[in-house]
Structures are given as C-alpha cells and as structure tokens.
Protein backbone atom coordinates (compact mmCIF):
# COMPACT_ATOMS: atom_id res chain seq x y z
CA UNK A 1 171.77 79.51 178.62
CA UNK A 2 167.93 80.30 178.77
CA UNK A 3 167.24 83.91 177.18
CA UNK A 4 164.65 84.60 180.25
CA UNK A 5 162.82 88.00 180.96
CA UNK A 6 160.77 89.71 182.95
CA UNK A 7 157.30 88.08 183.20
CA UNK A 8 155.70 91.97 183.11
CA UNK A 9 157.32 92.05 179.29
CA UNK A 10 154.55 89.03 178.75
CA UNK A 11 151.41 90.96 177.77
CA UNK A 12 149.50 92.00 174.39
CA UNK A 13 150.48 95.41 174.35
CA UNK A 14 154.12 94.79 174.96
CA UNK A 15 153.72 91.86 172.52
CA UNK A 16 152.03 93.82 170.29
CA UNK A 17 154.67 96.71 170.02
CA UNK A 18 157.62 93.84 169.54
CA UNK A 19 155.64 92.90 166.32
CA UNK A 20 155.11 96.45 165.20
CA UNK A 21 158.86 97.44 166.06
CA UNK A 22 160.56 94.51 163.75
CA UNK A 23 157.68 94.19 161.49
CA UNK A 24 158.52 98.39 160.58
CA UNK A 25 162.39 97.80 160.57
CA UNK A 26 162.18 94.93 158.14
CA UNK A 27 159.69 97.39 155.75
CA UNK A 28 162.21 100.02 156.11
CA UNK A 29 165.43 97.99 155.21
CA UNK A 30 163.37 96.73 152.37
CA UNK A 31 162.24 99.78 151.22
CA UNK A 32 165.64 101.73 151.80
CA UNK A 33 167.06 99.13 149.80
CA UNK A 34 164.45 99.57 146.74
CA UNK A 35 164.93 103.42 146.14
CA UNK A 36 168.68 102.45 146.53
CA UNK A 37 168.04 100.70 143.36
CA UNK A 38 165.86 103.05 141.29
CA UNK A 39 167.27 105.14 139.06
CA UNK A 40 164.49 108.20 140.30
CA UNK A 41 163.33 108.73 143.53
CA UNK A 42 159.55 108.27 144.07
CA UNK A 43 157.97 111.06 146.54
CA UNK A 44 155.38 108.29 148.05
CA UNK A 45 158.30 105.77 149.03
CA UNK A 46 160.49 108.05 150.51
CA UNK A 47 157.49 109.68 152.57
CA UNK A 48 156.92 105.93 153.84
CA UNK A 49 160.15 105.00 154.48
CA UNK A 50 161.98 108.04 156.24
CA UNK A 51 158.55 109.64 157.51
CA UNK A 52 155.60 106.70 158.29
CA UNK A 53 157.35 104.12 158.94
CA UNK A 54 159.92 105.39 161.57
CA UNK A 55 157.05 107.45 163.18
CA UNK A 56 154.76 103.28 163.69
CA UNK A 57 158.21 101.75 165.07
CA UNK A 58 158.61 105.06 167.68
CA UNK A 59 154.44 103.75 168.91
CA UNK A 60 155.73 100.40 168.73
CA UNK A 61 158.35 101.15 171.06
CA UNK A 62 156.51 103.02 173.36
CA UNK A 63 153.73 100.22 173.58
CA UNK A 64 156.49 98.15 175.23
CA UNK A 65 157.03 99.86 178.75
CA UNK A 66 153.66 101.16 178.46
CA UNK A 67 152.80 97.50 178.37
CA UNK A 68 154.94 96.43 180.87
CA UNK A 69 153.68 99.54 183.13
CA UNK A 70 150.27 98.53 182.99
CA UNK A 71 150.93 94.62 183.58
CA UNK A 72 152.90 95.60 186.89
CA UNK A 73 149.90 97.99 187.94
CA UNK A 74 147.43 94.82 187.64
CA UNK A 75 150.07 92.44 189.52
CA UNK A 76 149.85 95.25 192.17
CA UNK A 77 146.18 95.11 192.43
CA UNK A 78 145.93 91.05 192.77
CA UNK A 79 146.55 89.85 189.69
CA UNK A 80 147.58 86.19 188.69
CA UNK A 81 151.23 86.97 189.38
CA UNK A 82 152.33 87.57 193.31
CA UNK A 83 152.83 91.03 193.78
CA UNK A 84 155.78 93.11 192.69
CA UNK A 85 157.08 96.23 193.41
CA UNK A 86 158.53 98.17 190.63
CA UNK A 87 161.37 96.87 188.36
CA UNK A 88 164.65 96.38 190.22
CA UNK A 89 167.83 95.89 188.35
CA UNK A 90 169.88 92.48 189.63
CA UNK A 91 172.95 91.88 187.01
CA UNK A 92 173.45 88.81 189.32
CA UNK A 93 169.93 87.81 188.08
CA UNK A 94 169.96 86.02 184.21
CA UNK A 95 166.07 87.51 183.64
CA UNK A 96 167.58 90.74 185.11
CA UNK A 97 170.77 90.63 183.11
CA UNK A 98 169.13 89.78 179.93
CA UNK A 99 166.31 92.57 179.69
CA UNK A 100 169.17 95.02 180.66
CA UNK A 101 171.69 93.65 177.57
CA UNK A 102 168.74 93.88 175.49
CA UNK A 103 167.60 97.06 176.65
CA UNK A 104 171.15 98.75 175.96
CA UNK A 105 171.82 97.00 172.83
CA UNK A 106 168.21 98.02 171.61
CA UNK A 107 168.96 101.70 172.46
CA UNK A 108 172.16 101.92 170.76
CA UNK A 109 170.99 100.63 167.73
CA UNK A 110 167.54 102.35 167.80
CA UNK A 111 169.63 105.77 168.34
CA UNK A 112 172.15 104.41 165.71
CA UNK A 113 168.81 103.98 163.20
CA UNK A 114 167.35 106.93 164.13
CA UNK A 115 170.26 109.33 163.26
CA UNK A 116 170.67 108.01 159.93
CA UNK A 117 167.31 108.03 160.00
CA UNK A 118 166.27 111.70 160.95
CA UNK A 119 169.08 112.51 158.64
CA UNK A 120 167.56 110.82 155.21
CA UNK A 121 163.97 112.75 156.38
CA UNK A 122 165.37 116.29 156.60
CA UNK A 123 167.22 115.28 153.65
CA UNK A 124 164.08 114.03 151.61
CA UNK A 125 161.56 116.72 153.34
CA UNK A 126 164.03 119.45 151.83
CA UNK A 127 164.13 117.65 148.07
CA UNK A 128 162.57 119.54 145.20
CA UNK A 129 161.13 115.59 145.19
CA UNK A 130 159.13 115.81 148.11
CA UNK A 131 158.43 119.63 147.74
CA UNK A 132 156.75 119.61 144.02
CA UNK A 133 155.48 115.67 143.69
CA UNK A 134 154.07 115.04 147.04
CA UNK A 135 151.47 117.36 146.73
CA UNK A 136 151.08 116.91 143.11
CA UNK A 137 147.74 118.46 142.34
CA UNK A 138 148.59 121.68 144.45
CA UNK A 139 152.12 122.14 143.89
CA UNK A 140 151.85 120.70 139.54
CA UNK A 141 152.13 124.50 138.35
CA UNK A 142 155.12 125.24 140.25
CA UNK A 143 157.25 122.12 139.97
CA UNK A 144 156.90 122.02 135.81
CA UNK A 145 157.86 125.55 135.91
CA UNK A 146 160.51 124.87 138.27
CA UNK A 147 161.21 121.88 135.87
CA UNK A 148 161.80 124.16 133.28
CA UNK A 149 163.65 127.49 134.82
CA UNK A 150 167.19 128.40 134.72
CA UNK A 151 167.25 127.12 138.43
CA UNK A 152 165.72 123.86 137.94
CA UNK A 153 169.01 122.43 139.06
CA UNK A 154 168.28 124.84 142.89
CA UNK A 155 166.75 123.01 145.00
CA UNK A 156 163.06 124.16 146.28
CA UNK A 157 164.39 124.72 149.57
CA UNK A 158 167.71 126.97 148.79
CA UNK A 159 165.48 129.83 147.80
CA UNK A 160 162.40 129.04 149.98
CA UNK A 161 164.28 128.60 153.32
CA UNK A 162 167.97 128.90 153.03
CA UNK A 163 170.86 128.47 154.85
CA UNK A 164 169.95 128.57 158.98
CA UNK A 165 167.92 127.31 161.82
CA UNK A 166 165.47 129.98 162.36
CA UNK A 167 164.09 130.35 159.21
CA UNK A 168 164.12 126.31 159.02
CA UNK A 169 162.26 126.23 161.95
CA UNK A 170 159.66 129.08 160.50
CA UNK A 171 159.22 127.49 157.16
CA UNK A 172 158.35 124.16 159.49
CA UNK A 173 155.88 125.80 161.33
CA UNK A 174 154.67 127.44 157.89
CA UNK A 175 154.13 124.40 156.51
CA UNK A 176 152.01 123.33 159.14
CA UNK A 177 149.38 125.34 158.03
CA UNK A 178 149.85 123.93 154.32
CA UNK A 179 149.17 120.57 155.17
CA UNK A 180 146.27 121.23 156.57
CA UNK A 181 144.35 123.44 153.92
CA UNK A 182 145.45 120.49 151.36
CA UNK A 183 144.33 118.03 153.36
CA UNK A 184 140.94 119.67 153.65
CA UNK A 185 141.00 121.25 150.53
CA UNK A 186 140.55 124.97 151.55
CA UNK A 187 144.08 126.18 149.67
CA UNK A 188 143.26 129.22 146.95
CA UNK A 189 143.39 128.58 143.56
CA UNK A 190 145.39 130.15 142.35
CA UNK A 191 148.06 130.48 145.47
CA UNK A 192 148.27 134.06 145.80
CA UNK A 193 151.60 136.20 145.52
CA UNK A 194 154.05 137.61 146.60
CA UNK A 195 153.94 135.17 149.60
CA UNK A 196 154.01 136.77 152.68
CA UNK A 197 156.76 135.00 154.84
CA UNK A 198 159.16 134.25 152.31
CA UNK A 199 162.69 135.00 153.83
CA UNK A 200 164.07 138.14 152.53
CA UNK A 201 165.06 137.99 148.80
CA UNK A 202 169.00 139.25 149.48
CA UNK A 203 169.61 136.31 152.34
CA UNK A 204 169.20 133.89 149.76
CA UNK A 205 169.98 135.04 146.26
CA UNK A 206 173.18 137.33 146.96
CA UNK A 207 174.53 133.91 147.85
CA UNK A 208 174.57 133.26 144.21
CA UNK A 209 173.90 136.59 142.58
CA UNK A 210 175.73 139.54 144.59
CA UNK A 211 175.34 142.88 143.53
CA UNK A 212 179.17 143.54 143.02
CA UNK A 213 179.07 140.64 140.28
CA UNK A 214 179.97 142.02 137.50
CA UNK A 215 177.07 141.25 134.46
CA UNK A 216 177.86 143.57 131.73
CA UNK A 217 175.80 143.97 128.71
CA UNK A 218 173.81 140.72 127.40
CA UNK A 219 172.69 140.54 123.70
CA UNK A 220 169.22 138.86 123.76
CA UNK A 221 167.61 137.74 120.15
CA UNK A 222 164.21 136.57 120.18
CA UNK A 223 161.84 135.87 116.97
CA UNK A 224 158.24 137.15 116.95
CA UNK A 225 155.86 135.84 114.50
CA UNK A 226 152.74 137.90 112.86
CA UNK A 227 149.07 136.60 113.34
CA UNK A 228 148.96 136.17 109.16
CA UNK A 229 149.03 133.51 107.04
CA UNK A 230 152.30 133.30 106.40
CA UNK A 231 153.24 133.75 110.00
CA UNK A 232 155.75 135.96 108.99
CA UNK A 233 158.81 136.08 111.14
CA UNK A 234 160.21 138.95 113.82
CA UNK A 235 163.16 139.03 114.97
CA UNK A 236 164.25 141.54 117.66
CA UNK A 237 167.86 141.68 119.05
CA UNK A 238 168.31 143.49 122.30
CA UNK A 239 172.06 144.48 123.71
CA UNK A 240 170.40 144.67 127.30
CA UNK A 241 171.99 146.79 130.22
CA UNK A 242 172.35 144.46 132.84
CA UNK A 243 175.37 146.12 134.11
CA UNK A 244 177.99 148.72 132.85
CA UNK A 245 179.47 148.91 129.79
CA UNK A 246 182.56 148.56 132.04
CA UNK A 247 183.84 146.59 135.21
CA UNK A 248 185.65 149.51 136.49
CA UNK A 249 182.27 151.26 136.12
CA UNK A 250 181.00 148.75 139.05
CA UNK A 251 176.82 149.79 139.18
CA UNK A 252 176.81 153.41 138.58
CA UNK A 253 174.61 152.06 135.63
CA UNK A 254 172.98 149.76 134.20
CA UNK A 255 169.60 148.05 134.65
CA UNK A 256 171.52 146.48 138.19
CA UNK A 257 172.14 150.08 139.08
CA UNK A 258 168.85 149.08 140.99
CA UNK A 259 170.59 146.65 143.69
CA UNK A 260 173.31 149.48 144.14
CA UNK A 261 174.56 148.87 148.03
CA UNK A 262 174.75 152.82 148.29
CA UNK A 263 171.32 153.24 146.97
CA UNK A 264 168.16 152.23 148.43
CA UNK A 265 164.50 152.33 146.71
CA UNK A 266 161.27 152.36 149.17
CA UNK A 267 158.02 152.09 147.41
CA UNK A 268 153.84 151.61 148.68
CA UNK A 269 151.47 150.02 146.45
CA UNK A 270 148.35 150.53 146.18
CA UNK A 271 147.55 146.48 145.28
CA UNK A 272 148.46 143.14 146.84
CA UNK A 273 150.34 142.14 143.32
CA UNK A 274 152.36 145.31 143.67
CA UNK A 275 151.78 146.28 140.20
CA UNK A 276 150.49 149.59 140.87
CA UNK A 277 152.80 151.75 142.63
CA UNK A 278 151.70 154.81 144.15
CA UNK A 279 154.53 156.25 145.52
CA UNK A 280 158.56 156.34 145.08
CA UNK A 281 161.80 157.44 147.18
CA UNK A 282 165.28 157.43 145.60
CA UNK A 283 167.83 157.98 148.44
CA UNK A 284 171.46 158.30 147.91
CA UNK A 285 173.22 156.63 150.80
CA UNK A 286 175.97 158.12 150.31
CA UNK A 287 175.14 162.05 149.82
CA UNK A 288 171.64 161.67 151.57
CA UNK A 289 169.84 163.15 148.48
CA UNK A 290 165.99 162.12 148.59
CA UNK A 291 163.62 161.66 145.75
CA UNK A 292 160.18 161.70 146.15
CA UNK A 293 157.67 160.37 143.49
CA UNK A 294 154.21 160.80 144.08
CA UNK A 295 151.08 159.61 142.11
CA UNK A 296 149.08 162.77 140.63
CA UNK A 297 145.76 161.00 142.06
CA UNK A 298 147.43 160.82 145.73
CA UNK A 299 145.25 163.73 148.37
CA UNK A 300 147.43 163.46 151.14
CA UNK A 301 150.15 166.13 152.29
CA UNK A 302 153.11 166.24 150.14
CA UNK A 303 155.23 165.55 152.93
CA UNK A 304 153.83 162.21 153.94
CA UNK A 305 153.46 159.07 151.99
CA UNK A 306 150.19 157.64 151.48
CA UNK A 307 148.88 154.80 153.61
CA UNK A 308 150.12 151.10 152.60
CA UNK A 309 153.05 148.90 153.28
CA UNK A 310 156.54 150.84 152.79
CA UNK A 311 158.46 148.26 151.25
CA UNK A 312 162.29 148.54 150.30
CA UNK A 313 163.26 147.17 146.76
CA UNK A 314 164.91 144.25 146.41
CA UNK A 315 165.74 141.27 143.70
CA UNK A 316 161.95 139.87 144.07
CA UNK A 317 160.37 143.40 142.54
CA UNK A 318 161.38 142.81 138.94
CA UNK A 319 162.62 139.36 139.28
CA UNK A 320 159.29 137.96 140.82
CA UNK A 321 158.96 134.90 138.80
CA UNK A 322 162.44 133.40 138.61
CA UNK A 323 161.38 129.99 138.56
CA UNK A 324 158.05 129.66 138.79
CA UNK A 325 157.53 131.62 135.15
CA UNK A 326 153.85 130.99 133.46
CA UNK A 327 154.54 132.28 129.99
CA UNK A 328 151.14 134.14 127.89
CA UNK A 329 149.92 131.32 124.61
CA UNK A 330 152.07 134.12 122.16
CA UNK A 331 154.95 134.12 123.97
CA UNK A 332 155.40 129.65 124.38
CA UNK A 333 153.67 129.25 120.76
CA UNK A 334 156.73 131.63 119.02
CA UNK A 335 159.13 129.93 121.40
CA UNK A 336 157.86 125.99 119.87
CA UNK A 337 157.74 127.60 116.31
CA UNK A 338 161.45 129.22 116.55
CA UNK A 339 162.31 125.86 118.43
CA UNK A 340 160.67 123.39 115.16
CA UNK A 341 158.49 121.98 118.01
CA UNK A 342 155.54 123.29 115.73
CA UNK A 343 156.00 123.83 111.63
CA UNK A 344 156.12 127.21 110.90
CA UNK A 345 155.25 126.36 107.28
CA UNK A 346 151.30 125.56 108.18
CA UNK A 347 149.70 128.69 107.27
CA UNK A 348 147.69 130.78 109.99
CA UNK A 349 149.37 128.38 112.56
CA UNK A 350 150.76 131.07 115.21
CA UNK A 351 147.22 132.67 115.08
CA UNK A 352 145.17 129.27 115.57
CA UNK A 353 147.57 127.89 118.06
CA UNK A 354 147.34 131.19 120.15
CA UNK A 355 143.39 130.87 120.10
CA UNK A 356 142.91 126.92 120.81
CA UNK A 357 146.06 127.60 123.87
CA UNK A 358 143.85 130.84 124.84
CA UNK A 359 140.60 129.41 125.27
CA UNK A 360 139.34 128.59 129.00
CA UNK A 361 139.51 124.65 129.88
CA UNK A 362 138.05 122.63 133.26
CA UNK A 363 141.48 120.46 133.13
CA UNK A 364 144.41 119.40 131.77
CA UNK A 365 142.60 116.53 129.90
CA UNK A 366 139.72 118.95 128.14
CA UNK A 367 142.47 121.23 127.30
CA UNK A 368 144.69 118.63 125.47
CA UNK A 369 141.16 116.99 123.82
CA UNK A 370 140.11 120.66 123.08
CA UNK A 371 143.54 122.02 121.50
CA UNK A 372 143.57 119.08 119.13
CA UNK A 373 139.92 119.40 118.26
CA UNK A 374 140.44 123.25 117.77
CA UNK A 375 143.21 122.44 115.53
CA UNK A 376 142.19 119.67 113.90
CA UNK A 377 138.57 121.19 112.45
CA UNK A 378 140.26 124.19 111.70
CA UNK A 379 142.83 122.53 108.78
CA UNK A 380 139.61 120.09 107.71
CA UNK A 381 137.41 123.21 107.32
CA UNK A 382 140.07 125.69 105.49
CA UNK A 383 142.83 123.48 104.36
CA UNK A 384 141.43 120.14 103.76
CA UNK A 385 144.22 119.62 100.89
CA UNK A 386 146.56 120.26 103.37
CA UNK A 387 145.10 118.12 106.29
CA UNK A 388 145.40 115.15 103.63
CA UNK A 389 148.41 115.20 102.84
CA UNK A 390 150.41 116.53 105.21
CA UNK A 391 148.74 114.95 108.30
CA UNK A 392 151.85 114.65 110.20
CA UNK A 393 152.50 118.43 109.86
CA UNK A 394 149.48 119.50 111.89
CA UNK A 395 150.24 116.77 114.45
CA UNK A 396 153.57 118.13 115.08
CA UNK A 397 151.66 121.14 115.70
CA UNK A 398 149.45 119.54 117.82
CA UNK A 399 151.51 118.25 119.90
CA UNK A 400 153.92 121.63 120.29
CA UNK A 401 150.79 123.22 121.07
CA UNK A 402 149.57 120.74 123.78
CA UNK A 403 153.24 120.54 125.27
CA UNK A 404 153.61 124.54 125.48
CA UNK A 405 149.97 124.73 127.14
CA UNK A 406 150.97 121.93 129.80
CA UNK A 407 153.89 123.72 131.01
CA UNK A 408 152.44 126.89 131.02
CA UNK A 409 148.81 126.54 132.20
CA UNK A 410 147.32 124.72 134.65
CA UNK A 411 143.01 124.61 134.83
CA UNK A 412 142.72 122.61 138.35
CA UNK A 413 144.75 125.50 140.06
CA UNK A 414 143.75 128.27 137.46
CA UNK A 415 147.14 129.28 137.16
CA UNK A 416 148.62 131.35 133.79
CA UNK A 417 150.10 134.04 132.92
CA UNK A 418 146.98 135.99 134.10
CA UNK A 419 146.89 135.15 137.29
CA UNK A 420 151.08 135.56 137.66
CA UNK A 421 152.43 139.02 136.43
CA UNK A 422 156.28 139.22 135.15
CA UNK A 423 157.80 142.07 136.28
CA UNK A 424 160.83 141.77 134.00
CA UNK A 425 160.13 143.59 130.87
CA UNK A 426 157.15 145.36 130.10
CA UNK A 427 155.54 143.67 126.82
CA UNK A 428 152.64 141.83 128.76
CA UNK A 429 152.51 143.39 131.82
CA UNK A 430 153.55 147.04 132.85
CA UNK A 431 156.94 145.45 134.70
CA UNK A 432 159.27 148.49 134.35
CA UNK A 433 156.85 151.02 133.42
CA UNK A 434 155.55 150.79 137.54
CA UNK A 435 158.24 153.31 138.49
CA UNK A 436 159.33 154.31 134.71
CA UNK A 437 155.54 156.60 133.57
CA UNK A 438 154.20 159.58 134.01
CA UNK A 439 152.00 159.70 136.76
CA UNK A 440 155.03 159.96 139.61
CA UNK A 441 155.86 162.74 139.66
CA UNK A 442 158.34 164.50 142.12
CA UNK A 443 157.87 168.24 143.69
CA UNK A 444 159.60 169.72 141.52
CA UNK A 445 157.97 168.61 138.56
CA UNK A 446 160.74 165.93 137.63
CA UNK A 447 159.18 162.24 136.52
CA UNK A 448 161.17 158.66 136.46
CA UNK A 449 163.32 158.46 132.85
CA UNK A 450 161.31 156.05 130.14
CA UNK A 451 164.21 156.51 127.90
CA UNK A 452 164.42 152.96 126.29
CA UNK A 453 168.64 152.95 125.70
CA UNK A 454 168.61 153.26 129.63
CA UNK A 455 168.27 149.55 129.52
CA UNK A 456 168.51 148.37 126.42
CA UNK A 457 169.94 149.27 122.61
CA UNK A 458 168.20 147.88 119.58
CA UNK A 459 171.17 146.02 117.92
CA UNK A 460 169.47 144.47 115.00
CA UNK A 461 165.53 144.38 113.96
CA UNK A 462 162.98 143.20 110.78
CA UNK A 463 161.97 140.35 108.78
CA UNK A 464 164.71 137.65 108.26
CA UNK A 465 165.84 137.92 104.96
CA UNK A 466 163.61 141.06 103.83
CA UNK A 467 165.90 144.38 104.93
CA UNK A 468 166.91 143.44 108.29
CA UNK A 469 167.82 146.83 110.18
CA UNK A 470 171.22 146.41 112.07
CA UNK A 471 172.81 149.03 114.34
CA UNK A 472 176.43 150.31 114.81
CA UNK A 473 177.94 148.86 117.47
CA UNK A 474 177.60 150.63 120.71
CA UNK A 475 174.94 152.37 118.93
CA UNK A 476 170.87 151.56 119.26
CA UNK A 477 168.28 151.41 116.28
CA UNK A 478 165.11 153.53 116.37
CA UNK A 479 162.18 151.10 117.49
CA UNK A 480 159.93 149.82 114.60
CA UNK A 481 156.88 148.31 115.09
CA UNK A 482 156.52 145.23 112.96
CA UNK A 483 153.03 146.51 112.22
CA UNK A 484 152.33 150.20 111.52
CA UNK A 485 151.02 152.17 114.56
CA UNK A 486 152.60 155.16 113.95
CA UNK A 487 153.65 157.23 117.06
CA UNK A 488 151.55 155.00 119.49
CA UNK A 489 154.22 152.43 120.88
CA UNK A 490 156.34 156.20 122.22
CA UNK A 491 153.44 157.05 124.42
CA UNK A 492 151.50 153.88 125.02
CA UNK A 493 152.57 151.13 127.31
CA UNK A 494 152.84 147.67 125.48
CA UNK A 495 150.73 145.95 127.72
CA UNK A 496 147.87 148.21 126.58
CA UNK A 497 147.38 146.30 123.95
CA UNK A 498 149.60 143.06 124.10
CA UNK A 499 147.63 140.70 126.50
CA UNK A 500 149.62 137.65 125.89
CA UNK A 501 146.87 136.71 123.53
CA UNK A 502 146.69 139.07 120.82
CA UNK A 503 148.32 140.71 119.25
C-alpha cells in the first residue's frame, strides 16, 4: 500500500522541520551513545545532547503544523491546490489514516524521548559536572576547591539547593540571572559572600550533620615550619572540643554547644563579610535568660540593638567555607612540605616559596612562569652549588609550589584567601575572636569567655626531636610561641600579625 499524506504536509517549512527533527534524533542517539562510552563525562557534550539538541528537534517539530497551517491558509486564498477547509479526520481515507498512525506513533515516542530525556537534563543540570566545568573561567576557583574538600564527593547541588521543589524552582530562577552576567561578562570578581539566597544552612546540612550527633573530642596535629634556613619544624597537637567529653553530656559543651536546639544566638554586623560583629544575644530557650553583648563604640539606647540585619546563628557562621576553602601561601606551602610534595631539606625554602606564592600575578600562566622564575634565580644567586647538583630538588619544589598556588589562588577571578575569610579558627582571620574579645560587653559588665581550653587543650607542642612538650591526658599545655613574644599572643589576636603571608 501507498504511504500517502496530506498534500498541506508538502511545503518547505514542514519539510524543513522533518529534516531538523531526524537530523537532531540521529545527533542525539549518537552522542548519548559516546558519553555512554567515556570513562568521564564532558560538560560541553552533555549540554548538547540533553539541553541543545532536544530544544532544535522541539522547533523542528513545531515547524511542521506551523507549516502545514500556513500551506492551508494560502490554499484558502487561491492557491494552486482547490480550496480546503481545515483538516478533517477520515480513518476510511488511506492519506487520512496514515498522517493519523503517524501522528500517534510520533507522539508516543516523542513523549517516550522526551521523559528520558528531561530526566538525563535535570540529572546533568544538577551534576557538580555541569555546575563547576561549564562555566569554567567563572566557576575554576570553586570547583578545584570543591575538588579538593572533605565534600568533594556532595554534589554542588545537595548543599546549594537541596531536597524540594520550591527551592529548585528558586535556584532556577536564580540562575537565570547568572547566565546572563557570564554571558555578558558583568559577574564580580571576586563573587561576593555570604550569598544572599542560599537556602538556609540547617535545611541542608542537618541532613548530614545534626546537632544531636554525637562528635566528641578530635585530636588535630599539624606541623608549622619557621621562615629560617633550616625551616625548622612546628608541630602543634590540638585535642579540639567539638563536642563533650561525654555522650551522655549531649551539647551542654563543647565548641557544638553553639548549634544547641535549646539555645539560640542572634547577632548584627556591622560589614557585608560578617566579620565584625557589633552586637550579641545569648537566649536560653529553655529558662528565657537573655544576654546582651554590645560593642563599647555602639551610641544607641542600651535597650535596642543597633541598626543592621539581625541574623540568627547557624552552621554557615564559623563553617563558611566548607568546600569552597582558599588556603593563605603559609598555610598550603607547610601542608606540601609536611606532605614531601616540596623538600624540606632546601634551605630558606618555606620562606621563598611563601614570597614567589604571595606575590600578585595577571593569570594562572604568569603565576606558574613567575613562581619558577622566583625560585629558580633565587637558588642560582645564593645556592648555586646547590642548584647544580641537586637540580631535581628545587624542581620538586617548584612544582609543590605551583600545584599549592593553583588550587588555592586564582588571578582571572582574584580569588584567595584575602578575598575569602575562614571563620573556623582564628590564626588568619579573627574567626572565633568575633564574639570571643573584649569589646562586647554586656550591662553588667560581663564579656564573651576567650579562655583557650573552652575549645581546645594543647596535647603535645615543640620542635620534633628537640624537647617536645607533651601534656597529661585530659590535661592542656601552656601555649608557647615557637618564637619569643613574650606575653603578646594572651592579649593580641593572631591575625594581628599572621596574614597568611608572614609570619
């Protein structure tokens, strides 16, 4: 039998569209079938084959009734053909009975494609793929840090949107925006933070990381290394407080004390980063008492809090950077030296390293150029007995050096540890000591404890090897500078005078 149709189908634009519809389903099979078989996914392909493609077969389809719409409206108006009302279904008719069979098979399998087909998209648009590689230049910073976090196995999308429609929907309409200001290059550099419609820190991470968990007490070592020439070694060993020093205790202490459900902490700050915070309230959900910490500075009555956003404390106030961390050039350059990713045996190497990683760069490429330049010159002009015979030595370093800067600072967007505060700790930045200082104080006089062993013992200190100090357990040492500052470090923040640079 003759496979007859409707003569309104025969026109370029329907014609047209037929091409476009199979000539996109063929690209897609193909390309669905090539990411099947690579090992990684690529972010272009899959934006081509679940995104561009489907969206050119959708106006290919449309161009076909369109088509025949506008091929009926010139038969109408005298055309060639003799005139015609509109379409009339006949099943008794083959031409009828054809188009119709096609129609309905085309449909089902069009709606069969485009399930599995809306599913892969929402699938690939939610990837840590398409999130951090798509947009490579803007989004470079946060993907390698991502990369290279304790949650680099979470994907983008678990923490940025989370479970729900509404907030899938608003992150959607978010991203609206986004694509725009890349696509005409008007996005900040750096992005700024904290982002101001990111869903509410407990929705997402008490899925993971609810406060009744019980943490305990966490020994963190860590090895510091001097800006000498013999780089001499530092090794710190914290027994940190993340919970109590029992599970029965549940968080009546410990540095989690501050997610307590029967507790709440509202706070104003005086900047956008939220580093300096102006005024406190403690309340006690359960008794009602209220603390109220005011800045010395603040004019206003004592009775009302100063003008800015009230904000209630939550995970993202001292864990603001969980993965998207930018570490400072002495934190990542004692990191590759403890690691062997750079010899610790080249003299002057932690100080150099810190300098070349330091210095400010137009891009990735001037930085890598300029760190191996910096490096190089530096062994030729001081150590040139060195440089000859232990060549591979300072490449190492080199190399350590050029890896630590990539992953940690990024020119293009001028992102670094600058331009990103930590909040956890308060070496660098003032992190704890934003509540934990002097200047809030409440009405009666009363200020918010800086009394280190409420977070943290000392469990061992010193040089490796040269009269380590190491505590009792359950017992914390007396601080020790590894350089002598006397009484300074009990009444000076850290980040005074460590920048993340030197010392």
């Amino acid at each position: 039998m003759k496979l007859t149709l409707p003569p309104s189908v025969k026109n370029w634009l329907s014609l047209a569209g037929v091409i476009i519809v199979l000539t996109s389903l063929f690209m897609i099979v193909f390309l669905f079938i090539v990411s099947s078989l690579l090992s990684e996914q690529a972010a272009y392909l899959g934006l081509v084959t679940y995104i561009l493609l489907p969206a050119v077969m959708i106006l290919g389809l449309l161009f076909i009734p369109i088509g025949m719409f506008l091929e009926l409206r010139r038969v109408r108006r005298g055309g060639v053909h003799s005139p015609v009302g509109w379409p009339k279904i006949d099943l008794e008719k083959p031409r009828h009975r054809n188009a119709f069979f096609i129609f309905v098979a085309g449909t089902g399998f069009f709606v069969l494609f485009s399930a599995v087909g809306s599913y892969e998209a929402f699938r690939y648009t939610e990837s840590t793929n398409f999130c951090g590689m798509l947009c490579h230049t803007v989004m470079e910073p946060e993907y390698t840090a991502h990369s290279h976090s304790s949650h680099a196995q979470v994907a983008c999308a678990a923490c940025h949107v989370g479970p729900g429609a509404d907030w899938y929907v608003r992150s959607k309409l978010s991203g609206l925006y986004q694509a725009y200001a890349t696509v005409a290059d008007i996005y900040p550099r750096p992005i700024p933070t904290p982002i101001k419609n990111l869903r509410p820190a407990r929705a997402v991470c008490e899925q993971c990381h609810w406060p009744q968990k019980f943490y305990g007490h966490k020994l963190q070592v860590s090895t510091h290394y001097l800006s000498d020439r013999d780089n001499t070694p530092w090794r710190i060993g914290l027994n940190l407080k993340v919970g109590p020093s029992q599970a029965a205790l549940g968080l009546s202490e410990g540095i989690h004390w501050h997610s307590n459900p029967r507790t709440r902490i509202d706070y104003i700050a005086t900047d956008p980063g939220r580093q300096q915070l102006s005024w406190v309230r403690y309340t006690n959900l359960d008794s009602g008492k209220v603390q109220v910490f005011r800045d010395k500075s603040l004019t206003v009555a004592v009775g009302s809090p100063p003008r800015g956003e009230l904000r209630t404390m939550d995970c993202i106030d001292c864990h603001n950077r969980p993965s998207h961390l930018y570490r400072a050039p002495a934190q990542f350059i004692s990191t590759a030296m403890t690691a062997g990713r750079i010899p610790v045996e080249l003299p002057e190497i932690k100080k150099l390293a810190v300098q070349v990683s330091s210095r400010p760069y137009p891009s990735a490429v001037a930085a890598r150029e300029g760190i191996r330049a910096g490096i190089t010159q530096f062994y030729r002009l001081n150590y040139p007995d060195l440089l000859a015979h232990k060549q591979e030595l300072v490449e190492k370093a080199v190399t350590g050096v050029q890896d630590g800067f990539a992953q940690n600072i990024f020119p293009e967007m001028k992102v670094s540890w600058q331009a990103y505060p930590d909040n956890i700790g308060h070496l660098y930045f003032k992190g704890c000591f934003r509540c934990h200082n002097d200047n809030l104080v409440s009405e009666k006089g009363a200020t918010i404890s800086q009394d280190c062993v409420l977070c943290h013992d000392i469990a061992i200190q010193g040089t490796p090897g040269k009269g380590m100090e190491v505590a009792r357990t359950g017992e914390s040492l007396v601080f020790r500078h590894p350089e002598d500052v006397g009484d300074a470090w009990q009444d000076t923040p850290c980040s005074d005078c460590h920048s993340g640079v030197s010392p």
